[in-house]
PDB file of N, CA and C in Angstrom:
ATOM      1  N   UNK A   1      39.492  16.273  95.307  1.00  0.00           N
ATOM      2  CA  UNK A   1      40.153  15.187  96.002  1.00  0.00           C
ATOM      3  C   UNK A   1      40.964  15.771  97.165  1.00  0.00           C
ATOM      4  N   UNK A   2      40.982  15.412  98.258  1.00  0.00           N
ATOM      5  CA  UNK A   2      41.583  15.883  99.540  1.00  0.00           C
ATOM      6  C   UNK A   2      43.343  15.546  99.331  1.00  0.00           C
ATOM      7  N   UNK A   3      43.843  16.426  99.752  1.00  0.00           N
ATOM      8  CA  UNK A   3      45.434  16.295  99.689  1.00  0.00           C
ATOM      9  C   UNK A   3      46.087  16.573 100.790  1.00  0.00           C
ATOM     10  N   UNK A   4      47.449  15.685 101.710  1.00  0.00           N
ATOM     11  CA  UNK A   4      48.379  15.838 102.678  1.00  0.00           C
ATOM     12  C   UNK A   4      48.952  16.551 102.034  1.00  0.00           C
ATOM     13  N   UNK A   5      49.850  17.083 102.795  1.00  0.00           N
ATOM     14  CA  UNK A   5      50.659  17.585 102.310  1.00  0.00           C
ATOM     15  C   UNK A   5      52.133  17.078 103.010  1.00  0.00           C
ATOM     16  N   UNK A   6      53.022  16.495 102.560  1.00  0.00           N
ATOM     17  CA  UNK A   6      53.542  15.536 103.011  1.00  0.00           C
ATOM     18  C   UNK A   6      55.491  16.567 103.226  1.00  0.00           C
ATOM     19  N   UNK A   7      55.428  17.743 103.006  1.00  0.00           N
ATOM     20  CA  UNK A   7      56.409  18.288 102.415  1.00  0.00           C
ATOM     21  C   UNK A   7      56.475  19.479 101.648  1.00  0.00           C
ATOM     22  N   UNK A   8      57.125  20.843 102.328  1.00  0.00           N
ATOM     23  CA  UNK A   8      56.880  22.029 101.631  1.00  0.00           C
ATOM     24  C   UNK A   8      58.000  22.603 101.813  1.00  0.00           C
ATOM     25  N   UNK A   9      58.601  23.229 100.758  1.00  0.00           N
ATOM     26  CA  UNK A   9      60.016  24.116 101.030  1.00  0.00           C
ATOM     27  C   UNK A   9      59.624  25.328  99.943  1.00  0.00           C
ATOM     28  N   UNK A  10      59.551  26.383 100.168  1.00  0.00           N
ATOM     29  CA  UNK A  10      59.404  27.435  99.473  1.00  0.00           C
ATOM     30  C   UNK A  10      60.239  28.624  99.778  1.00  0.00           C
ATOM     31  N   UNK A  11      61.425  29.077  98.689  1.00  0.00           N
ATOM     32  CA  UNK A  11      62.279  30.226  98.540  1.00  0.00           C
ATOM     33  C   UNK A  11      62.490  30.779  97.775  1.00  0.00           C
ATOM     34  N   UNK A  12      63.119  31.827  97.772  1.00  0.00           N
ATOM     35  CA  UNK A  12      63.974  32.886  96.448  1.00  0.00           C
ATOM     36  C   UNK A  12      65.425  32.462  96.512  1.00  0.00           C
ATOM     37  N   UNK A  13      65.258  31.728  94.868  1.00  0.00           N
ATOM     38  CA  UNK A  13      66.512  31.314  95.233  1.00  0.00           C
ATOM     39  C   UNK A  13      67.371  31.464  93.866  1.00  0.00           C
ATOM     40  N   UNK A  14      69.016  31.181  93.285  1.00  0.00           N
ATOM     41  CA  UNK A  14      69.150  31.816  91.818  1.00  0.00           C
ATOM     42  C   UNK A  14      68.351  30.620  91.381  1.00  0.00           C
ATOM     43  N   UNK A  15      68.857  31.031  89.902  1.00  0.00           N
ATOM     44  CA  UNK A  15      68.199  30.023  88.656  1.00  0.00           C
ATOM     45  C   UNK A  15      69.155  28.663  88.565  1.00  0.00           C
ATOM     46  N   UNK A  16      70.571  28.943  88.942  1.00  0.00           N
ATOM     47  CA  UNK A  16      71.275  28.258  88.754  1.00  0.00           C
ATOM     48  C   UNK A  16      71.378  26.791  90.369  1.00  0.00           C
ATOM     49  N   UNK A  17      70.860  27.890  91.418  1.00  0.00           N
ATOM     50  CA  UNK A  17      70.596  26.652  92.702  1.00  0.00           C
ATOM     51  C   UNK A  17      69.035  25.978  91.976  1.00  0.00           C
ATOM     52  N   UNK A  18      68.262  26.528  91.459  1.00  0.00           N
ATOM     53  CA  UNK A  18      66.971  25.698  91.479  1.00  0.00           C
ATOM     54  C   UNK A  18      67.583  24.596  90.352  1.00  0.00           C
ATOM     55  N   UNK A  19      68.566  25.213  88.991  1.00  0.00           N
ATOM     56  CA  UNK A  19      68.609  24.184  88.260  1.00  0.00           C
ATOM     57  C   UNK A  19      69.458  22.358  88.791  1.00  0.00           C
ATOM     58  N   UNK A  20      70.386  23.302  90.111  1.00  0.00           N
ATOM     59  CA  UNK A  20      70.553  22.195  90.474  1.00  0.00           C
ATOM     60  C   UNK A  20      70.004  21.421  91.317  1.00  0.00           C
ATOM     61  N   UNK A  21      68.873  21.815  92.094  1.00  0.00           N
ATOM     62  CA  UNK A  21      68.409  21.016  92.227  1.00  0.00           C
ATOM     63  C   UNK A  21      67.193  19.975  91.323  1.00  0.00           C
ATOM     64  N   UNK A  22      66.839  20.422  90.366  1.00  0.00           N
ATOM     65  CA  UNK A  22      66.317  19.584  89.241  1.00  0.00           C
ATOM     66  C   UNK A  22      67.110  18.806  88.609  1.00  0.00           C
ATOM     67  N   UNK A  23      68.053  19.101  88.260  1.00  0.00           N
ATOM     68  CA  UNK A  23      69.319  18.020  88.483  1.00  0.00           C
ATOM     69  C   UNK A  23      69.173  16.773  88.692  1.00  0.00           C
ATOM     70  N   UNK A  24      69.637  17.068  90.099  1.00  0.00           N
ATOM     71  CA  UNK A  24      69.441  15.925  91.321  1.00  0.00           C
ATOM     72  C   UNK A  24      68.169  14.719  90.926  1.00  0.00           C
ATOM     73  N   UNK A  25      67.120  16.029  91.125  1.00  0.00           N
ATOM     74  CA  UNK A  25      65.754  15.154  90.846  1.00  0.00           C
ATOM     75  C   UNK A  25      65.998  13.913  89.501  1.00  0.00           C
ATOM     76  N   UNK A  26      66.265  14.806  88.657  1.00  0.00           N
ATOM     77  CA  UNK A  26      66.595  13.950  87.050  1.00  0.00           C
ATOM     78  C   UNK A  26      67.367  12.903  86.833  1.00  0.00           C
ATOM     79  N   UNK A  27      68.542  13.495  87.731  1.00  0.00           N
ATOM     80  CA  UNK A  27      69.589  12.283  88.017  1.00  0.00           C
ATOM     81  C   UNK A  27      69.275  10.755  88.931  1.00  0.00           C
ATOM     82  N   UNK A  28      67.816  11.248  89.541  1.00  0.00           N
ATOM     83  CA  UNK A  28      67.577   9.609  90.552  1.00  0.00           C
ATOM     84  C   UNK A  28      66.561   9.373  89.831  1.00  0.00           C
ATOM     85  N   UNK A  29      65.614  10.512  89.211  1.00  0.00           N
ATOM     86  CA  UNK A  29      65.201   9.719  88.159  1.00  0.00           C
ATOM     87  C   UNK A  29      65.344   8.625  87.332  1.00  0.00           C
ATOM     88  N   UNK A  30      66.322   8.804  86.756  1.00  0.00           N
ATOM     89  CA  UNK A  30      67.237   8.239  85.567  1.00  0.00           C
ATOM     90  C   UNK A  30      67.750   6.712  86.298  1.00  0.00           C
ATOM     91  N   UNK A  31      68.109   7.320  87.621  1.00  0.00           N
ATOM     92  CA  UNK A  31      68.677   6.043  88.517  1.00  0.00           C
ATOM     93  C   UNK A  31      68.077   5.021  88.651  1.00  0.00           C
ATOM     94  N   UNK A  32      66.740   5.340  89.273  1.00  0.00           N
ATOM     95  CA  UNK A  32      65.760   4.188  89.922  1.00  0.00           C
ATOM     96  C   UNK A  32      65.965   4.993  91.218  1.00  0.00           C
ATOM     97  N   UNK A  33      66.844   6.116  91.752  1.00  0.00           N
ATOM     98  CA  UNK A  33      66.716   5.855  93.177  1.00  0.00           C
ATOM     99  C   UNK A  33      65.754   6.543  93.706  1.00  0.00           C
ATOM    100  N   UNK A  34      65.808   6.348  95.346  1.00  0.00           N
ATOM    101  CA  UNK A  34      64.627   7.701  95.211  1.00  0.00           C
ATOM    102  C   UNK A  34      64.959   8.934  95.966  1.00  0.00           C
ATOM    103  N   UNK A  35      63.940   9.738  95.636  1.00  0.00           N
ATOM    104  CA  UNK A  35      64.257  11.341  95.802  1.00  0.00           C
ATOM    105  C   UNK A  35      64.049  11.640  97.438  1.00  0.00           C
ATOM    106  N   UNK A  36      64.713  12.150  98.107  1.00  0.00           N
ATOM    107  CA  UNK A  36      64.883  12.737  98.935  1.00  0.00           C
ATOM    108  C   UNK A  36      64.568  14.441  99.074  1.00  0.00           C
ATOM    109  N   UNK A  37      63.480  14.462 100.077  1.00  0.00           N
ATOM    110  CA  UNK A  37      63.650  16.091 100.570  1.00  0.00           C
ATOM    111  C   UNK A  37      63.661  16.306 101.605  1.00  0.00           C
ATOM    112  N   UNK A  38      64.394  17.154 101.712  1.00  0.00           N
ATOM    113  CA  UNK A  38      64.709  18.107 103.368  1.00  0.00           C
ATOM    114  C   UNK A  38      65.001  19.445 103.648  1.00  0.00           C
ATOM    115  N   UNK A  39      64.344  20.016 104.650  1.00  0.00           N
ATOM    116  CA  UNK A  39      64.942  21.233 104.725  1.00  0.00           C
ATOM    117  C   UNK A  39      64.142  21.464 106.167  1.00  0.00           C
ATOM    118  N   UNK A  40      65.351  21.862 107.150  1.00  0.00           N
ATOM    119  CA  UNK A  40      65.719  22.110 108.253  1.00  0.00           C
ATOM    120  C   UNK A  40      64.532  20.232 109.096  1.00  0.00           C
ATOM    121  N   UNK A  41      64.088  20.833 109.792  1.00  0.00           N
ATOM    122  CA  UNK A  41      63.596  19.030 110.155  1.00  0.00           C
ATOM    123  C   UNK A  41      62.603  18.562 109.849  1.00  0.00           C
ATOM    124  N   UNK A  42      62.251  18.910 108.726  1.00  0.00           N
ATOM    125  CA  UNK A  42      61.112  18.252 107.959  1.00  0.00           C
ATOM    126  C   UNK A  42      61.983  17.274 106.173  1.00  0.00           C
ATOM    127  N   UNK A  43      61.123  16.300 106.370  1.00  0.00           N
ATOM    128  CA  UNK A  43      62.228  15.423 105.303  1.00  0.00           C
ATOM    129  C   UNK A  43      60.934  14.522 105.030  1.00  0.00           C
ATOM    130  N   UNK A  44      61.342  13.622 103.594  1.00  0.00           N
ATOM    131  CA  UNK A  44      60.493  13.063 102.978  1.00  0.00           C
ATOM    132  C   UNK A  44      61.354  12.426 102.015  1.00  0.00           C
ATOM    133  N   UNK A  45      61.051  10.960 101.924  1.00  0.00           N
ATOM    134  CA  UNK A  45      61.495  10.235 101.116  1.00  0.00           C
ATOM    135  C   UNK A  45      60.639   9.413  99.882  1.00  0.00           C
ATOM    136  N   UNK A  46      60.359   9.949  98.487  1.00  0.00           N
ATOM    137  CA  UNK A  46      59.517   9.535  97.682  1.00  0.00           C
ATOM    138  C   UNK A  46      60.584   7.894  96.521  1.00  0.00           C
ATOM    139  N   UNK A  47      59.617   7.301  95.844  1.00  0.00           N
ATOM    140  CA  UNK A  47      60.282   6.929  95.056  1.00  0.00           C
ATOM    141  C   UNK A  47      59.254   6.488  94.103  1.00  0.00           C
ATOM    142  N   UNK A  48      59.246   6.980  92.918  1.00  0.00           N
ATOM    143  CA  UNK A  48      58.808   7.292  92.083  1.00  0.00           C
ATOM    144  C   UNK A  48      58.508   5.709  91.221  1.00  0.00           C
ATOM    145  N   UNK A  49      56.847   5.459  90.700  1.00  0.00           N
ATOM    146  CA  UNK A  49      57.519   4.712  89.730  1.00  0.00           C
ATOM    147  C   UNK A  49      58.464   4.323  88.466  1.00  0.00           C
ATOM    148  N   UNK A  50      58.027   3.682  87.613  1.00  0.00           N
ATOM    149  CA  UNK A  50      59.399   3.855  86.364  1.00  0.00           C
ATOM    150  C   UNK A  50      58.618   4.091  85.275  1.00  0.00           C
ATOM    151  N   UNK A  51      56.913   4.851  85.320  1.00  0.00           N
ATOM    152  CA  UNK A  51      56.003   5.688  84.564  1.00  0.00           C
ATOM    153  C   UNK A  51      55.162   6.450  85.397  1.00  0.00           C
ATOM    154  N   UNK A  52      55.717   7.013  86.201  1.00  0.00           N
ATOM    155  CA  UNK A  52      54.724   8.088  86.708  1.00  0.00           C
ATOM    156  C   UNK A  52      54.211   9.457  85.697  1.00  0.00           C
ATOM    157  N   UNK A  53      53.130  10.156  86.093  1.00  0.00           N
ATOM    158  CA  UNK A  53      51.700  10.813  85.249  1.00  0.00           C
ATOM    159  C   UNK A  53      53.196  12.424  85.905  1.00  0.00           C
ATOM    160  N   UNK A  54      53.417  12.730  84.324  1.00  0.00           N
ATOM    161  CA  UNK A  54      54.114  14.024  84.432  1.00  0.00           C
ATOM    162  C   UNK A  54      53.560  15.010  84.047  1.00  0.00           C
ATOM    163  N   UNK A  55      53.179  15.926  85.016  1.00  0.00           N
ATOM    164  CA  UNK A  55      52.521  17.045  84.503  1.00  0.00           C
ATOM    165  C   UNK A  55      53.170  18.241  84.380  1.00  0.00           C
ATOM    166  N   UNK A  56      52.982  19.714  83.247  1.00  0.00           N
ATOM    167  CA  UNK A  56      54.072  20.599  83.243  1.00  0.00           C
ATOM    168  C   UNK A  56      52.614  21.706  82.940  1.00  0.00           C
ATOM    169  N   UNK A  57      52.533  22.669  83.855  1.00  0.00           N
ATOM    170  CA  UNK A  57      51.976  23.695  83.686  1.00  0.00           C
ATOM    171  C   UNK A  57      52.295  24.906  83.741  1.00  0.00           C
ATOM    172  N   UNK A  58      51.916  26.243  83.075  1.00  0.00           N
ATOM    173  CA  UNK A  58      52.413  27.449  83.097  1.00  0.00           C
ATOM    174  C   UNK A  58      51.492  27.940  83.320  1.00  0.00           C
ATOM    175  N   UNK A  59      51.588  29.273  84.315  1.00  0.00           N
ATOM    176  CA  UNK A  59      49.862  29.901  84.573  1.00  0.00           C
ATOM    177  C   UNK A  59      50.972  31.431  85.223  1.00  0.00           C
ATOM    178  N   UNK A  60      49.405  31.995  84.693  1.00  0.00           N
ATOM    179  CA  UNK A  60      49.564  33.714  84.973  1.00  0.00           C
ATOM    180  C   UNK A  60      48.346  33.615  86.027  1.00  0.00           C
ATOM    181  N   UNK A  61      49.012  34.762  87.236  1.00  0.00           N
ATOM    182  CA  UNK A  61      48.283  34.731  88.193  1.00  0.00           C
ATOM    183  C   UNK A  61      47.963  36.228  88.624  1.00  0.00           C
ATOM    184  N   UNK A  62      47.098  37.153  89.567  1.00  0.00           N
ATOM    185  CA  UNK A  62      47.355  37.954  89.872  1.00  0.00           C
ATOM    186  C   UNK A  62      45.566  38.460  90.603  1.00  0.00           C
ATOM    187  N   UNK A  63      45.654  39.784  90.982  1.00  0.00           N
ATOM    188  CA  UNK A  63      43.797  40.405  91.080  1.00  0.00           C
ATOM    189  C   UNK A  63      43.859  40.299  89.496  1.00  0.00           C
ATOM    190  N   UNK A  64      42.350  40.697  89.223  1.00  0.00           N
ATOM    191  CA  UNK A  64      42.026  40.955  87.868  1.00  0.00           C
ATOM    192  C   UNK A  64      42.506  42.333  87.426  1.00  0.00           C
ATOM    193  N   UNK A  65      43.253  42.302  86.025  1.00  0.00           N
ATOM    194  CA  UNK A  65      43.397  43.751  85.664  1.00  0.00           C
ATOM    195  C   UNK A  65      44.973  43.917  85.718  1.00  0.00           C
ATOM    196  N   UNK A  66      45.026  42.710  86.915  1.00  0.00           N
ATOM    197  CA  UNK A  66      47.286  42.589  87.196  1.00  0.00           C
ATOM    198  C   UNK A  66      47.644  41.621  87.614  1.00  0.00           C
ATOM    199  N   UNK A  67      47.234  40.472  86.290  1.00  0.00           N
ATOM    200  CA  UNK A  67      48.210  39.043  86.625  1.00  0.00           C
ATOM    201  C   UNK A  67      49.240  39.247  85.963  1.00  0.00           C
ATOM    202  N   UNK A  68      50.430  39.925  86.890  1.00  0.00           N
ATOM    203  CA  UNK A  68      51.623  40.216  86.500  1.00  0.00           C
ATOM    204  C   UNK A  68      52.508  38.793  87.169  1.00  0.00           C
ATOM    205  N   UNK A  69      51.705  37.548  88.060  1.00  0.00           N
ATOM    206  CA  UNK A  69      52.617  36.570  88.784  1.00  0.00           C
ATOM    207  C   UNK A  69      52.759  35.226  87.849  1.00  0.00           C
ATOM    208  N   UNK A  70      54.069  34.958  87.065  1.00  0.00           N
ATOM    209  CA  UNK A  70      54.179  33.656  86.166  1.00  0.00           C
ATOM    210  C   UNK A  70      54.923  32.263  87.080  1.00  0.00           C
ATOM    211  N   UNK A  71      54.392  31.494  86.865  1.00  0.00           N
ATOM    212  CA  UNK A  71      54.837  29.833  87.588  1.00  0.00           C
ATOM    213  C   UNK A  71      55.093  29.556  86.407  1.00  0.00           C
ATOM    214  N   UNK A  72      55.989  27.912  86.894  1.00  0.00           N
ATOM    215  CA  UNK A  72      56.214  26.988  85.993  1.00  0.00           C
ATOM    216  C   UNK A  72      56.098  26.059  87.033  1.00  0.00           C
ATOM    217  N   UNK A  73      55.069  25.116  86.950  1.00  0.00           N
ATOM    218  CA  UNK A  73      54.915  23.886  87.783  1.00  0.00           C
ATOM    219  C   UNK A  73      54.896  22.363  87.202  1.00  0.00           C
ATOM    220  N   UNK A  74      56.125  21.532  87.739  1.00  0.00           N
ATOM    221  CA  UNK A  74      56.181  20.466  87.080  1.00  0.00           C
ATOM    222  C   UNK A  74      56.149  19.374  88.358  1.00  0.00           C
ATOM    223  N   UNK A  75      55.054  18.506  88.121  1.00  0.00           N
ATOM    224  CA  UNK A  75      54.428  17.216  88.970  1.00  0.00           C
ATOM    225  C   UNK A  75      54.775  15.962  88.373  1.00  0.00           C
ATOM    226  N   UNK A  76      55.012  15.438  89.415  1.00  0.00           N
ATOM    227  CA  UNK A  76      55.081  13.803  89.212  1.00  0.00           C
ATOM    228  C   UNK A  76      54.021  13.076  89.982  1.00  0.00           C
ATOM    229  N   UNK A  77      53.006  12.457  89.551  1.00  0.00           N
ATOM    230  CA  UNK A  77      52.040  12.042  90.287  1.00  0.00           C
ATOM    231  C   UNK A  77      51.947  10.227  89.828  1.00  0.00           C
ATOM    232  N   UNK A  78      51.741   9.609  90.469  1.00  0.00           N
ATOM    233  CA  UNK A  78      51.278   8.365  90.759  1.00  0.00           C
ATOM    234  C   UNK A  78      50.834   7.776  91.905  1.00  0.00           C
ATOM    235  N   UNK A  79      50.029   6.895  91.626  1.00  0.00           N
ATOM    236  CA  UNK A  79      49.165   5.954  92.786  1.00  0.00           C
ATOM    237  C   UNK A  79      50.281   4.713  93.339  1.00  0.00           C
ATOM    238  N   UNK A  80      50.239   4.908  94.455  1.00  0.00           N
ATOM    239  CA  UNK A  80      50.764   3.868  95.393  1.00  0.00           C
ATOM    240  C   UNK A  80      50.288   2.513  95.005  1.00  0.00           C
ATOM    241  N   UNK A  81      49.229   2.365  94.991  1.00  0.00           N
ATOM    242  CA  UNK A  81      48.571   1.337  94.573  1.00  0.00           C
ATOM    243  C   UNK A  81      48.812   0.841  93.476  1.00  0.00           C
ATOM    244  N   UNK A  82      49.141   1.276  92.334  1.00  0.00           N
ATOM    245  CA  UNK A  82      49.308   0.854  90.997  1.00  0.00           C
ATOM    246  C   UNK A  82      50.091   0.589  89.979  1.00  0.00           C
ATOM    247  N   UNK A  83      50.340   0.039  88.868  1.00  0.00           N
ATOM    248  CA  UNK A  83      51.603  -0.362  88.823  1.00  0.00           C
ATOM    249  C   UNK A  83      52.458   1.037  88.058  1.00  0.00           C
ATOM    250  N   UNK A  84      51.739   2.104  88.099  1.00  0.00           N
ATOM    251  CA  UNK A  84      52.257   3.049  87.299  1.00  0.00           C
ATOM    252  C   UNK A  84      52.818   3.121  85.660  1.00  0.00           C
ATOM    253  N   UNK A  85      51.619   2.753  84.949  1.00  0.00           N
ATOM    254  CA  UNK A  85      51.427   3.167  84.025  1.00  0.00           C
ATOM    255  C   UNK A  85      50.964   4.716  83.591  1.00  0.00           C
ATOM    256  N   UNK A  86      50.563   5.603  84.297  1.00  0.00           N
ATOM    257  CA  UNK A  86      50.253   6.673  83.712  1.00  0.00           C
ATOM    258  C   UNK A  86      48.812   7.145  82.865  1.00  0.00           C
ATOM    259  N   UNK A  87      49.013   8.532  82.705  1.00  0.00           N
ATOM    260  CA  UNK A  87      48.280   8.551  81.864  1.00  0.00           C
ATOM    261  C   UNK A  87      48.604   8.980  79.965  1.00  0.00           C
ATOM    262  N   UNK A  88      47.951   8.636  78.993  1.00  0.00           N
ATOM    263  CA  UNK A  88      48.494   8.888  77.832  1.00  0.00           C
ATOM    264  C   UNK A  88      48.075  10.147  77.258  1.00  0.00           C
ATOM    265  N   UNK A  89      48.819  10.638  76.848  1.00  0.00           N
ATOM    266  CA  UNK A  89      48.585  11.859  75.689  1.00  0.00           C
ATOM    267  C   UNK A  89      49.708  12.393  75.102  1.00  0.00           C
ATOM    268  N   UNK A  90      49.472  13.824  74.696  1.00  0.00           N
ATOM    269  CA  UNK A  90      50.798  14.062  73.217  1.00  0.00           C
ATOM    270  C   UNK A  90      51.839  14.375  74.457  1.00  0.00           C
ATOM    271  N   UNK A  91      53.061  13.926  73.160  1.00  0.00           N
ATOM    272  CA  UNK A  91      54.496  14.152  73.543  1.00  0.00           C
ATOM    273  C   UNK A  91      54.795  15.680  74.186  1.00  0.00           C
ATOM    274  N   UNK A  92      55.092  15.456  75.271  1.00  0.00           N
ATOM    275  CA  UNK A  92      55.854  17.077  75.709  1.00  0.00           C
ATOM    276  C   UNK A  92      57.279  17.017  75.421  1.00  0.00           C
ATOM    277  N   UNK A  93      57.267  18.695  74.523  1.00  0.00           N
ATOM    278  CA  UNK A  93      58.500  18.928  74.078  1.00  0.00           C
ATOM    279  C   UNK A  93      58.930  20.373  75.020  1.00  0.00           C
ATOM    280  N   UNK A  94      59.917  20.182  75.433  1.00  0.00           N
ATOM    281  CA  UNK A  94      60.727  21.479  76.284  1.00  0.00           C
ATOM    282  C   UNK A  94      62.281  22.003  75.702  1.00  0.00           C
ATOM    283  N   UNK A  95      62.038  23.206  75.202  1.00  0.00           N
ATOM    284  CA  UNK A  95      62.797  23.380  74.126  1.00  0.00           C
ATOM    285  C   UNK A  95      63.400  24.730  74.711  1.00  0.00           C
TER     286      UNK A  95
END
């Protein structure tokens, strides 16, 4: 499926600035409001439905022989179009 890319900010940054900004995210979550991004003059204003499709992945990356590179990638995806129901499956637990 072809993808814009509507918005990119990528840094080294502590654990404690990324947690706050997940925060934030969680907190307009919770709100209804919507999320805001910016950084320097690029900006984007999303707003999420009130069941958007949450995805949480972990992946080892690297050449073969030295995937020494670990992510944690967490998505919020929904259709504009729809009323945002989602999709179903088992409970994610983050512990």
């Amino acid at each position: 499926m072809p993808e814009e890319v509507l918005f990119k900010s990528e840094r080294d940054q502590s654990r404690e600035e990324i947690a706050s900004y997940l925060r934030k995210v969680a907190d307009n979550l919770e709100s209804g409001d919507p999320i805001n991004l910016k950084a320097g003059s690029e900006s984007v204003t999303l707003n999420p439905p009130a069941r958007p499709t949450f995805e949480v992945k972990a992946e080892r990356e690297g050449p073969a022989g030295n995937m020494t590179e670990r992510s944690i990638e967490f998505e919020l995806e929904w259709d504009e179009n729809d009323g945002g129901e989602g999709n179903k499956s088992g409970q994610l637990e983050i512990e």
